[in-house]
N, C-alpha and C. Protein backbone atom coordinates (compact mmCIF):
# COMPACT_ATOMS: atom_id res chain seq x y z
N UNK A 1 44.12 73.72 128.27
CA UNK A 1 44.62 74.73 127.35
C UNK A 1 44.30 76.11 127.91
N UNK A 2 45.12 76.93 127.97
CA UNK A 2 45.20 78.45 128.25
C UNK A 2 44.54 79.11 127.58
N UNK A 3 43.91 80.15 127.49
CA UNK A 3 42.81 81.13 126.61
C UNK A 3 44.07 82.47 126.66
N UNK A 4 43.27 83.01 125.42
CA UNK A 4 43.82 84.13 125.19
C UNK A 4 44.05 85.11 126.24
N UNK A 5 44.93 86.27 127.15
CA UNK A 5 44.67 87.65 128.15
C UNK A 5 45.12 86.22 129.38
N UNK A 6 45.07 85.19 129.44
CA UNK A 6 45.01 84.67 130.86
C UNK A 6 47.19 84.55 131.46
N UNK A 7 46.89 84.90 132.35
CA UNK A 7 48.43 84.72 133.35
C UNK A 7 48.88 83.42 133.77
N UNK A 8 49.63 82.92 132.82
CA UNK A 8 50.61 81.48 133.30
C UNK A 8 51.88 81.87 133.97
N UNK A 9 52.16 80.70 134.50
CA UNK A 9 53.55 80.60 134.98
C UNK A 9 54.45 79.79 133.91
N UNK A 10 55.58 79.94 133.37
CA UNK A 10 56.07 79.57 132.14
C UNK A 10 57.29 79.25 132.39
N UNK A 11 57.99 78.19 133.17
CA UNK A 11 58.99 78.07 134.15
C UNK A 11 59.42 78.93 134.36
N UNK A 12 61.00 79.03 134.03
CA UNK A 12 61.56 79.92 135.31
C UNK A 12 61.69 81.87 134.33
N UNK A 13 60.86 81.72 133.89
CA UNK A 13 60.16 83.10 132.85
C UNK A 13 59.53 83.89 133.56
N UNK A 14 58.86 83.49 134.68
CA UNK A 14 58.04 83.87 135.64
C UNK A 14 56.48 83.63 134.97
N UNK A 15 56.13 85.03 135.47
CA UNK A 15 54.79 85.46 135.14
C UNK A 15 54.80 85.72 133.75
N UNK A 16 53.40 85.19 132.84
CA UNK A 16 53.73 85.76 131.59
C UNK A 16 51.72 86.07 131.12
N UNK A 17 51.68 86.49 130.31
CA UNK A 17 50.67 86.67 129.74
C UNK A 17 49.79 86.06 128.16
N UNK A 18 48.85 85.19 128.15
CA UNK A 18 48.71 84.40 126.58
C UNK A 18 48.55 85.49 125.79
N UNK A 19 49.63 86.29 124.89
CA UNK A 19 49.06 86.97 123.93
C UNK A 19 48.31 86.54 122.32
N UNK A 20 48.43 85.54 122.32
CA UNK A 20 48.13 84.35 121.11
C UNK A 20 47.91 83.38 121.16
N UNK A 21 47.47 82.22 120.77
CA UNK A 21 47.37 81.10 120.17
C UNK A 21 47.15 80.50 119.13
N UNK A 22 48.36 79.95 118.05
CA UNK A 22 48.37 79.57 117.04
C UNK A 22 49.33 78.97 116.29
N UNK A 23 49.04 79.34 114.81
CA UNK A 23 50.48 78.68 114.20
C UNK A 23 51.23 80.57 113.95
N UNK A 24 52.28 80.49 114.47
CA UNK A 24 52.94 81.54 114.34
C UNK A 24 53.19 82.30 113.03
N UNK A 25 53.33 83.83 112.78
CA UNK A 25 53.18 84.18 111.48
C UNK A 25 54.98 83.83 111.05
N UNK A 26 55.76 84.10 112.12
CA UNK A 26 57.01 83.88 111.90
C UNK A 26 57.48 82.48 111.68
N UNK A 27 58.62 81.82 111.13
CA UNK A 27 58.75 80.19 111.13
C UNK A 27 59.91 79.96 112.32
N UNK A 28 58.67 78.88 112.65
CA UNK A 28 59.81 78.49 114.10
C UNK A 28 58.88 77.55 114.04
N UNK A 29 60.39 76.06 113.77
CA UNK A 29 59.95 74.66 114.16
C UNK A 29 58.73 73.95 113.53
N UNK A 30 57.69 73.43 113.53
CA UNK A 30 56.68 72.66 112.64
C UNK A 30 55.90 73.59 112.60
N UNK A 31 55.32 73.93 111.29
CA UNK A 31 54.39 75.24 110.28
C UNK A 31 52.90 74.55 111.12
N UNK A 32 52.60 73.42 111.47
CA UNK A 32 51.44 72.83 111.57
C UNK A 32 50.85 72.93 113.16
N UNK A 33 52.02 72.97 113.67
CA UNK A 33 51.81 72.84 115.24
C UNK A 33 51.58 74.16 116.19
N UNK A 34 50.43 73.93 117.24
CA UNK A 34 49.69 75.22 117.82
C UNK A 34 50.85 75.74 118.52
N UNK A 35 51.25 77.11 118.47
CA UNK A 35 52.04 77.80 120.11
C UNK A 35 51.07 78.44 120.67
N UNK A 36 52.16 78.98 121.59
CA UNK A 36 51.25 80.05 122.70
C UNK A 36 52.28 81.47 122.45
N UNK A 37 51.92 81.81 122.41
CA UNK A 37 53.17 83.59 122.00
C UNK A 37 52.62 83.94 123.46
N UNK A 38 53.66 84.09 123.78
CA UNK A 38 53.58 84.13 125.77
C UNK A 38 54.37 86.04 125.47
N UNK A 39 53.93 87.03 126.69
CA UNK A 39 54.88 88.09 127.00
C UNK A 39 54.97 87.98 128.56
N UNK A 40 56.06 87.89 128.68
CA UNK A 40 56.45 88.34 129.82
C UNK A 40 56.57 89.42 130.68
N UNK A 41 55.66 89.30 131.87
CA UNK A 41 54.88 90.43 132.31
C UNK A 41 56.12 91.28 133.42
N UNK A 42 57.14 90.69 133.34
CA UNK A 42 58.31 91.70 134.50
C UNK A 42 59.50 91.91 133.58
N UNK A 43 59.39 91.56 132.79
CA UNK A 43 60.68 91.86 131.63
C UNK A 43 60.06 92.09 129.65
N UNK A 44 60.54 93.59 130.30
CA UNK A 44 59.66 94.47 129.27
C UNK A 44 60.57 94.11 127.51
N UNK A 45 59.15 93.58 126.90
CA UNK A 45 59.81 93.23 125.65
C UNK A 45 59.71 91.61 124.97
N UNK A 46 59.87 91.00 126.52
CA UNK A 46 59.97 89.54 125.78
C UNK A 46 59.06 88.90 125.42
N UNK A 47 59.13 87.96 124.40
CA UNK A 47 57.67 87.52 123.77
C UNK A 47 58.34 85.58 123.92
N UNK A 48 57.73 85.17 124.17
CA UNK A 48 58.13 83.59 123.64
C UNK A 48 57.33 83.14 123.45
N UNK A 49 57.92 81.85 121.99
CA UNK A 49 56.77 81.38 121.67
C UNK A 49 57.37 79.57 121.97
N UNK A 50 56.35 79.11 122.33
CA UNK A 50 55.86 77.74 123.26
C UNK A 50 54.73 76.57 122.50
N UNK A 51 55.24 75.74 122.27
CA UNK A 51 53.75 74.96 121.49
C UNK A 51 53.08 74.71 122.64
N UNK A 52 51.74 74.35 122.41
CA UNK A 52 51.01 74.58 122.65
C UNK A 52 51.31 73.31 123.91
N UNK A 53 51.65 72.11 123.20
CA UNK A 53 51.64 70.94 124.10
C UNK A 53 52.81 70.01 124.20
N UNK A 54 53.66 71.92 124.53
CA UNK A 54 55.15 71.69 125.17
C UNK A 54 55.29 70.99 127.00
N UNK A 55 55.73 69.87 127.20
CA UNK A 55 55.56 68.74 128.56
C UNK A 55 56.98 69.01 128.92
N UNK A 56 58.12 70.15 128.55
CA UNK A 56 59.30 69.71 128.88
C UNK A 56 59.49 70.98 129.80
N UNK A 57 58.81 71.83 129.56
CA UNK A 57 58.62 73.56 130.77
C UNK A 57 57.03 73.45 131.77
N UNK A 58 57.71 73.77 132.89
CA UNK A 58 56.34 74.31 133.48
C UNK A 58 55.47 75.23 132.88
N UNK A 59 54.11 74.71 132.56
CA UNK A 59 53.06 75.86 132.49
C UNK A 59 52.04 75.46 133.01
N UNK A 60 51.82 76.63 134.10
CA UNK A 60 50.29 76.51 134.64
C UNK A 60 49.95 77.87 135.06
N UNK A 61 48.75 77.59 135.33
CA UNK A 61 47.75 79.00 135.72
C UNK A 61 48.65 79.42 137.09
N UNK A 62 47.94 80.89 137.37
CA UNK A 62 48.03 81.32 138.40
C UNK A 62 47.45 80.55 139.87
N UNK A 63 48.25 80.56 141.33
CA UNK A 63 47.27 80.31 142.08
C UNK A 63 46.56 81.20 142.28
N UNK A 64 44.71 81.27 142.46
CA UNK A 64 43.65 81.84 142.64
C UNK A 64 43.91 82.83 143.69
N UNK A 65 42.95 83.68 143.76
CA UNK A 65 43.04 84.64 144.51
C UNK A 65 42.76 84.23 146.30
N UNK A 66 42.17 83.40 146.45
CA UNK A 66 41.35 82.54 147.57
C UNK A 66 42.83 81.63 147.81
N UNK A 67 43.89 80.96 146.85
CA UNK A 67 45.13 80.00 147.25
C UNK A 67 46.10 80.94 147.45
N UNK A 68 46.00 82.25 147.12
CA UNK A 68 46.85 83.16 147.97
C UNK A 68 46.48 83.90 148.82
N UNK A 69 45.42 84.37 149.22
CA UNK A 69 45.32 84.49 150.58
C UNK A 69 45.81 83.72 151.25
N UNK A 70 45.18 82.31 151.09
CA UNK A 70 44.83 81.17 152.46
C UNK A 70 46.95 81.37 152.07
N UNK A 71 47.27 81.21 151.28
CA UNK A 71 49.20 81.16 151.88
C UNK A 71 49.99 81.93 152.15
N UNK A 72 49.57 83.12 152.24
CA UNK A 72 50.15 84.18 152.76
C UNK A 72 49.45 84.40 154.20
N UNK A 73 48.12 83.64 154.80
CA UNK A 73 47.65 83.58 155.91
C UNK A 73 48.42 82.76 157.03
N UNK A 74 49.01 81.69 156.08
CA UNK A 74 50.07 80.55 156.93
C UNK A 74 50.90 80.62 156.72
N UNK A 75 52.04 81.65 156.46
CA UNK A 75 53.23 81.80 156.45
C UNK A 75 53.87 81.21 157.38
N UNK A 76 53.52 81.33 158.98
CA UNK A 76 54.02 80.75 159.79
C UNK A 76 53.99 79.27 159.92
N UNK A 77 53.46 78.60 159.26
CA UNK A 77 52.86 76.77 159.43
C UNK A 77 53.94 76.79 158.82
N UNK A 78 54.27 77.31 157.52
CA UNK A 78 55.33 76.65 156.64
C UNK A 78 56.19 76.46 156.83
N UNK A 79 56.86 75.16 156.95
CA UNK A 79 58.12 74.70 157.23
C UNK A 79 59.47 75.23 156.67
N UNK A 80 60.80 75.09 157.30
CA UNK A 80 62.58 75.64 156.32
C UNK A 80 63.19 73.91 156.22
N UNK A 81 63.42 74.19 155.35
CA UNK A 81 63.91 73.20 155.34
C UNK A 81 65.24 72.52 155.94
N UNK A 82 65.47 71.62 156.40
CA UNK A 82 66.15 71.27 157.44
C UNK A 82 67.03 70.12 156.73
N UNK A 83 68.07 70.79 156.23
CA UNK A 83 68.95 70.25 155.49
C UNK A 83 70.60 71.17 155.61
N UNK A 84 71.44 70.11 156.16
CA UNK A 84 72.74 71.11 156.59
C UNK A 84 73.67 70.95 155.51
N UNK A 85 73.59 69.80 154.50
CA UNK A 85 74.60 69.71 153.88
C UNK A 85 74.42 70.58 152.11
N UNK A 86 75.49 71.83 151.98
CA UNK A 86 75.22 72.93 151.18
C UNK A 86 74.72 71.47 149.85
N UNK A 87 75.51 70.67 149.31
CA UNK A 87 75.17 70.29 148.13
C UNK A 87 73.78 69.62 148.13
N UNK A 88 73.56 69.18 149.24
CA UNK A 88 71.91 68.47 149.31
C UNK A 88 70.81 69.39 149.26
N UNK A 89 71.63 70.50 149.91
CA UNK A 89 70.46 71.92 150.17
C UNK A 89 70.19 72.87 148.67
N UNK A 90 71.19 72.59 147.97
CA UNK A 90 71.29 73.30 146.73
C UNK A 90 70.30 72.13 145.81
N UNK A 91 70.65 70.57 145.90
CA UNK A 91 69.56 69.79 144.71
C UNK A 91 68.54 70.26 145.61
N UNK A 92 68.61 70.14 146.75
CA UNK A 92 66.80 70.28 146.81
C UNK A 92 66.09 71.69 145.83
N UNK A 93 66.55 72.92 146.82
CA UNK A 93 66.59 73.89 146.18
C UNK A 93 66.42 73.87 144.47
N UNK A 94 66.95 73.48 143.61
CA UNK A 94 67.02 72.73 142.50
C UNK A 94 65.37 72.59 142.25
N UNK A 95 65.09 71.12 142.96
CA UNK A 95 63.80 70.34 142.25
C UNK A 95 62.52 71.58 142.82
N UNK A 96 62.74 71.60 143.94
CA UNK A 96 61.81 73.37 144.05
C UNK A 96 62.02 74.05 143.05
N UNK A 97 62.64 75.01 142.54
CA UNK A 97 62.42 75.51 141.63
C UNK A 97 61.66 74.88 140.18
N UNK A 98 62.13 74.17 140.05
CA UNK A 98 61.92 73.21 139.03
C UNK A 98 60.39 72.54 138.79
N UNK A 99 59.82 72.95 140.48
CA UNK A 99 58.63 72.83 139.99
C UNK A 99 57.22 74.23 140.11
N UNK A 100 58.32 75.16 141.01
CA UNK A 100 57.34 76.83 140.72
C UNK A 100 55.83 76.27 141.42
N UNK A 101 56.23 75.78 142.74
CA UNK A 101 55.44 75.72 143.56
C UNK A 101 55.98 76.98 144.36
N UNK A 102 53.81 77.19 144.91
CA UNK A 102 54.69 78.82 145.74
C UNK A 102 54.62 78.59 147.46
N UNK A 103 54.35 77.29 147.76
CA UNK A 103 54.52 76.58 148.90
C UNK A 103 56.28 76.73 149.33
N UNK A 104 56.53 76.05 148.19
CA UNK A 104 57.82 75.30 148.24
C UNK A 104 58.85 76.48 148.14
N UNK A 105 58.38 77.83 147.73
CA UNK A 105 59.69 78.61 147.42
C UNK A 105 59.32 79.50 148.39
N UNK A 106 58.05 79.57 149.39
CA UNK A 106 58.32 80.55 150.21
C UNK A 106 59.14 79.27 151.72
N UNK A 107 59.50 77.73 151.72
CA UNK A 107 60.19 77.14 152.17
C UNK A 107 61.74 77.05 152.03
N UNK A 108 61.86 78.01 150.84
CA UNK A 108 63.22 78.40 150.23
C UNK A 108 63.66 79.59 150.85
N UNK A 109 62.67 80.86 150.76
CA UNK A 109 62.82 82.24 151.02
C UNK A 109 63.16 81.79 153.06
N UNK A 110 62.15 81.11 153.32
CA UNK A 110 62.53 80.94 155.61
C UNK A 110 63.31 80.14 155.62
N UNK A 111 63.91 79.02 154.89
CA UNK A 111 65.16 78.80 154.89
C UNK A 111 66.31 79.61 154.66
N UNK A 112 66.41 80.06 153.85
CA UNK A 112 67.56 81.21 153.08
C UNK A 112 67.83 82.42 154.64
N UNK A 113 66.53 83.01 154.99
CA UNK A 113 66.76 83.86 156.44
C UNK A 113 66.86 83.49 157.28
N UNK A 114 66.73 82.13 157.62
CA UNK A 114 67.40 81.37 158.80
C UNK A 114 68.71 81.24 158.57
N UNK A 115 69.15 80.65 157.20
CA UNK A 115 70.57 80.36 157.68
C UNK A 115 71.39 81.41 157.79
N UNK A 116 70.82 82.47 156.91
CA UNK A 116 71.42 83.50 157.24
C UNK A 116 71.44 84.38 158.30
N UNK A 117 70.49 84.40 159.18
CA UNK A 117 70.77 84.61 160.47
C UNK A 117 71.76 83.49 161.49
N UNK A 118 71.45 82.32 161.05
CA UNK A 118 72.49 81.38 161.60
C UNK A 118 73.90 81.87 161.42
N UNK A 119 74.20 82.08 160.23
CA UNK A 119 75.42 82.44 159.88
C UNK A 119 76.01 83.86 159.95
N UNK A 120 75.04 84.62 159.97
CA UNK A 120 75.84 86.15 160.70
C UNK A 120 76.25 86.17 162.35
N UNK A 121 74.85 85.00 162.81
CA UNK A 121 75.64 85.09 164.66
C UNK A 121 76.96 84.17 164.70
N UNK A 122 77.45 83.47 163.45
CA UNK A 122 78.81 82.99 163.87
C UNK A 122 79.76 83.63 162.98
N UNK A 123 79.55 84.58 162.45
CA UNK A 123 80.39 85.49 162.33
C UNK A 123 80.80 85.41 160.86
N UNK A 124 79.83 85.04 159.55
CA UNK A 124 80.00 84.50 158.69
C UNK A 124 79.08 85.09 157.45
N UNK A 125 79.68 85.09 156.18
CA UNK A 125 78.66 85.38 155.84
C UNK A 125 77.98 84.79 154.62
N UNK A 126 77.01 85.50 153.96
CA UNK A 126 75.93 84.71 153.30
C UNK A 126 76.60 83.19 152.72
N UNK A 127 76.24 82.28 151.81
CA UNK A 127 76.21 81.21 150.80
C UNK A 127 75.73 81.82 149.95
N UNK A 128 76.54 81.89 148.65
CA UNK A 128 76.02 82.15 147.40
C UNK A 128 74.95 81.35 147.02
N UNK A 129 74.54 80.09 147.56
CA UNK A 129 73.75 79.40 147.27
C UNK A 129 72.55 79.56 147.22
N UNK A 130 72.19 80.42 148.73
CA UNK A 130 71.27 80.33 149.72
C UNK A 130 70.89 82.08 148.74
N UNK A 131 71.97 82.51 148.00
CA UNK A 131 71.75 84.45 148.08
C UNK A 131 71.06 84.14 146.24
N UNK A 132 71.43 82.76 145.45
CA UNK A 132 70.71 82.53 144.25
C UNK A 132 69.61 81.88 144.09
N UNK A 133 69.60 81.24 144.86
CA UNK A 133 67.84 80.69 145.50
C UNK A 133 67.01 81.34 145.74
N UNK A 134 67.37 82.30 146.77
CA UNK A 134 66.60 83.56 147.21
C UNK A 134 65.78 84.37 146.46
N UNK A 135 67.15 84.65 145.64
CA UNK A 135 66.63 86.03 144.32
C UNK A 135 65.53 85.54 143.41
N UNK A 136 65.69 84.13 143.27
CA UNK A 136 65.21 83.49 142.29
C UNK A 136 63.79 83.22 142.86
N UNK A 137 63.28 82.50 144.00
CA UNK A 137 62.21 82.39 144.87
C UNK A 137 61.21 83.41 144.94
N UNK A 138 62.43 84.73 145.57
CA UNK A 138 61.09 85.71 145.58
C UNK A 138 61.06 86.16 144.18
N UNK A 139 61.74 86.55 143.25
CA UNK A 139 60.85 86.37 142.27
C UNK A 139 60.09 86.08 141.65
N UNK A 140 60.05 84.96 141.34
CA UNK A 140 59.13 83.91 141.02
C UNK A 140 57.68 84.33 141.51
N UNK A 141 57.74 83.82 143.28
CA UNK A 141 56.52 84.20 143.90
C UNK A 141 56.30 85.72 143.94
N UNK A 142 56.91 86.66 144.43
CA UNK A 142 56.32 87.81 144.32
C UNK A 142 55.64 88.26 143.28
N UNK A 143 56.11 87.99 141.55
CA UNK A 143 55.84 88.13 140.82
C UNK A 143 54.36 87.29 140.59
N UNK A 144 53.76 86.37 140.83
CA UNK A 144 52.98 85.34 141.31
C UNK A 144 51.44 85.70 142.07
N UNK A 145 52.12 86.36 143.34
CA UNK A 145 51.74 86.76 144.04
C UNK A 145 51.27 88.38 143.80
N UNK A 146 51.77 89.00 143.47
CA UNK A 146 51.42 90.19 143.02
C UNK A 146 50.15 90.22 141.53
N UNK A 147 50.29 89.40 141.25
CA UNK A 147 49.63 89.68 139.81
C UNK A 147 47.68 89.31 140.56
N UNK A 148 48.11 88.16 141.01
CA UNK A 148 47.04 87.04 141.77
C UNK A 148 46.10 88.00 142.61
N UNK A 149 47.11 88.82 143.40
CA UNK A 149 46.32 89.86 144.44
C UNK A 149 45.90 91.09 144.34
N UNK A 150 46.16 91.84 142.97
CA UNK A 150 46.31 92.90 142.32
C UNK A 150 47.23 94.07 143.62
N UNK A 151 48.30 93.42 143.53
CA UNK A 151 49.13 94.39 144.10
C UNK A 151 50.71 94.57 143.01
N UNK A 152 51.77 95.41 143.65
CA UNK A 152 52.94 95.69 143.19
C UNK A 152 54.19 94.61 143.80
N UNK A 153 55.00 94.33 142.95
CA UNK A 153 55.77 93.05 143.76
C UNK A 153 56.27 93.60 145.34
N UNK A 154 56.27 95.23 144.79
CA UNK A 154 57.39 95.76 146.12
C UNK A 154 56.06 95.66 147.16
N UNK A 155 54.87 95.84 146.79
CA UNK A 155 54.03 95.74 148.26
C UNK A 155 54.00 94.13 148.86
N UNK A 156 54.17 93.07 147.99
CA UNK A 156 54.41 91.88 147.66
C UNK A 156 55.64 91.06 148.57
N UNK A 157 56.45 91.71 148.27
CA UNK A 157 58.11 91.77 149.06
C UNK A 157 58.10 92.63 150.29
N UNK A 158 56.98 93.51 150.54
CA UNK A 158 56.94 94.34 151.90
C UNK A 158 56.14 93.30 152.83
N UNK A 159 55.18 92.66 152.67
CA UNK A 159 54.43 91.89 153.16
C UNK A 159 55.42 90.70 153.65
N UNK A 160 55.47 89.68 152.50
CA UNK A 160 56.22 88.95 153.24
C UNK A 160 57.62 89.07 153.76
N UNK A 161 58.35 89.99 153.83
CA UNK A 161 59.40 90.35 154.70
C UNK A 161 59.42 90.91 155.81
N UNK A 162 57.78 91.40 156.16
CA UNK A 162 57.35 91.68 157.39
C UNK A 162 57.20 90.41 158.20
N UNK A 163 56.63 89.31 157.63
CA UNK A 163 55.80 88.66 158.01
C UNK A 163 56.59 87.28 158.34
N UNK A 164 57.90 87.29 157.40
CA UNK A 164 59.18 86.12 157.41
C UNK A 164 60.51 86.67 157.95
N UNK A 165 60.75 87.69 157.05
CA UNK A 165 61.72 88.24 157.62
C UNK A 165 62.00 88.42 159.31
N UNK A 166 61.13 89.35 159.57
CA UNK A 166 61.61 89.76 160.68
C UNK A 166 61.38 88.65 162.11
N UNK A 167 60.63 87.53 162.63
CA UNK A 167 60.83 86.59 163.11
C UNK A 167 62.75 86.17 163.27
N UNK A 168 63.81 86.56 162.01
CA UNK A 168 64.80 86.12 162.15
C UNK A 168 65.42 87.24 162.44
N UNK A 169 64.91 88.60 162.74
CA UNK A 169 65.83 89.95 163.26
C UNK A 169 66.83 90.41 162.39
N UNK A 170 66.50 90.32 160.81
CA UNK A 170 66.96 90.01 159.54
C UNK A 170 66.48 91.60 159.45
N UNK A 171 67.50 92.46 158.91
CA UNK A 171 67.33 93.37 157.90
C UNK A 171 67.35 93.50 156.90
N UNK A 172 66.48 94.82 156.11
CA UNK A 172 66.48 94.06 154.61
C UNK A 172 68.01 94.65 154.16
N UNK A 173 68.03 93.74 153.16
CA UNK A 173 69.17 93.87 152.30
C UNK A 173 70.24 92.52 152.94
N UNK A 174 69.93 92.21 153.80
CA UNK A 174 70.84 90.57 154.06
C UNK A 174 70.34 89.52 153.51
């Protein structure tokens, strides 16, 4: 169980913050049963409320300050995934998200700039696929990642686009 002030991940909500735990003053769904009144820490305003021992959304803690270092230290170990066919590459893509691992979505983000370097040297351009994955990935993690390290997403997104990006001779904004 989450404590009050602590930073979950709340599927694809991103980053959020426990502002509560209880039976809500408002009525929503069983009067008896605990939520979590979650705010969402990159989208100013939103509040959701979550029982407590909701199994059908991701919620978990932040990775530690010590599990992001050590993965932003191995950026380079981490594998792209090596999958050519768009609909196989999109379920995968899929169950990654789906589980807001930040392994798995920075394997999304060096995939996504590979193929897209693949595909500008043949004269081609992005996959919408590869350009909604993306957005969605570094979100997720930057947002993740930023909170974890006490930095700003954009120093967050400067880092690893130094550090991924450019290996593929990728400018930003492709």
């Amino acid at each position: 169980m989450f404590k009050i002030n602590d930073y979950i991940i709340y599927g694809g909500n991103g980053v959020c913050r426990v502002l509560d735990i209880g039976i809500p003053a408002i009525n929503i769904g069983d009067s008896k049963r605990k939520y979590y009144t979650l705010q969402q820490v990159y989208k100013n305003g939103s509040v959701i409320y979550t029982p407590v021992d909701n199994d059908r959304v991701v919620m978990r803690k932040l990775i530690s300050k010590e599990e992001a270092k050590e993965l932003t230290r191995n950026l380079d170990s981490i594998e792209i995934l090596l999958i050519d066919d768009d609909k196989m590459l999109e379920e995968r893509y899929k169950e990654v998200m789906n589980k807001y691992d930040c392994t798995e979505m920075i394997k999304i983000i060096k995939t996504s700039y590979s193929r897209t370097k693949e595909r500008l040297e043949q004269g081609k351009k992005n996959t919408m696929i590869d350009d909604k994955y993306l957005k969605i990935a570094e979100e997720n993690l930057f947002g993740e990642l930023a909170i974890t390290l006490n930095r700003t997403k954009e120093q967050i997104k400067d880092f690893i686009d130094q550090q991924v990006r450019k290996p593929y001779n990728l400018e930003e904004g492709v």
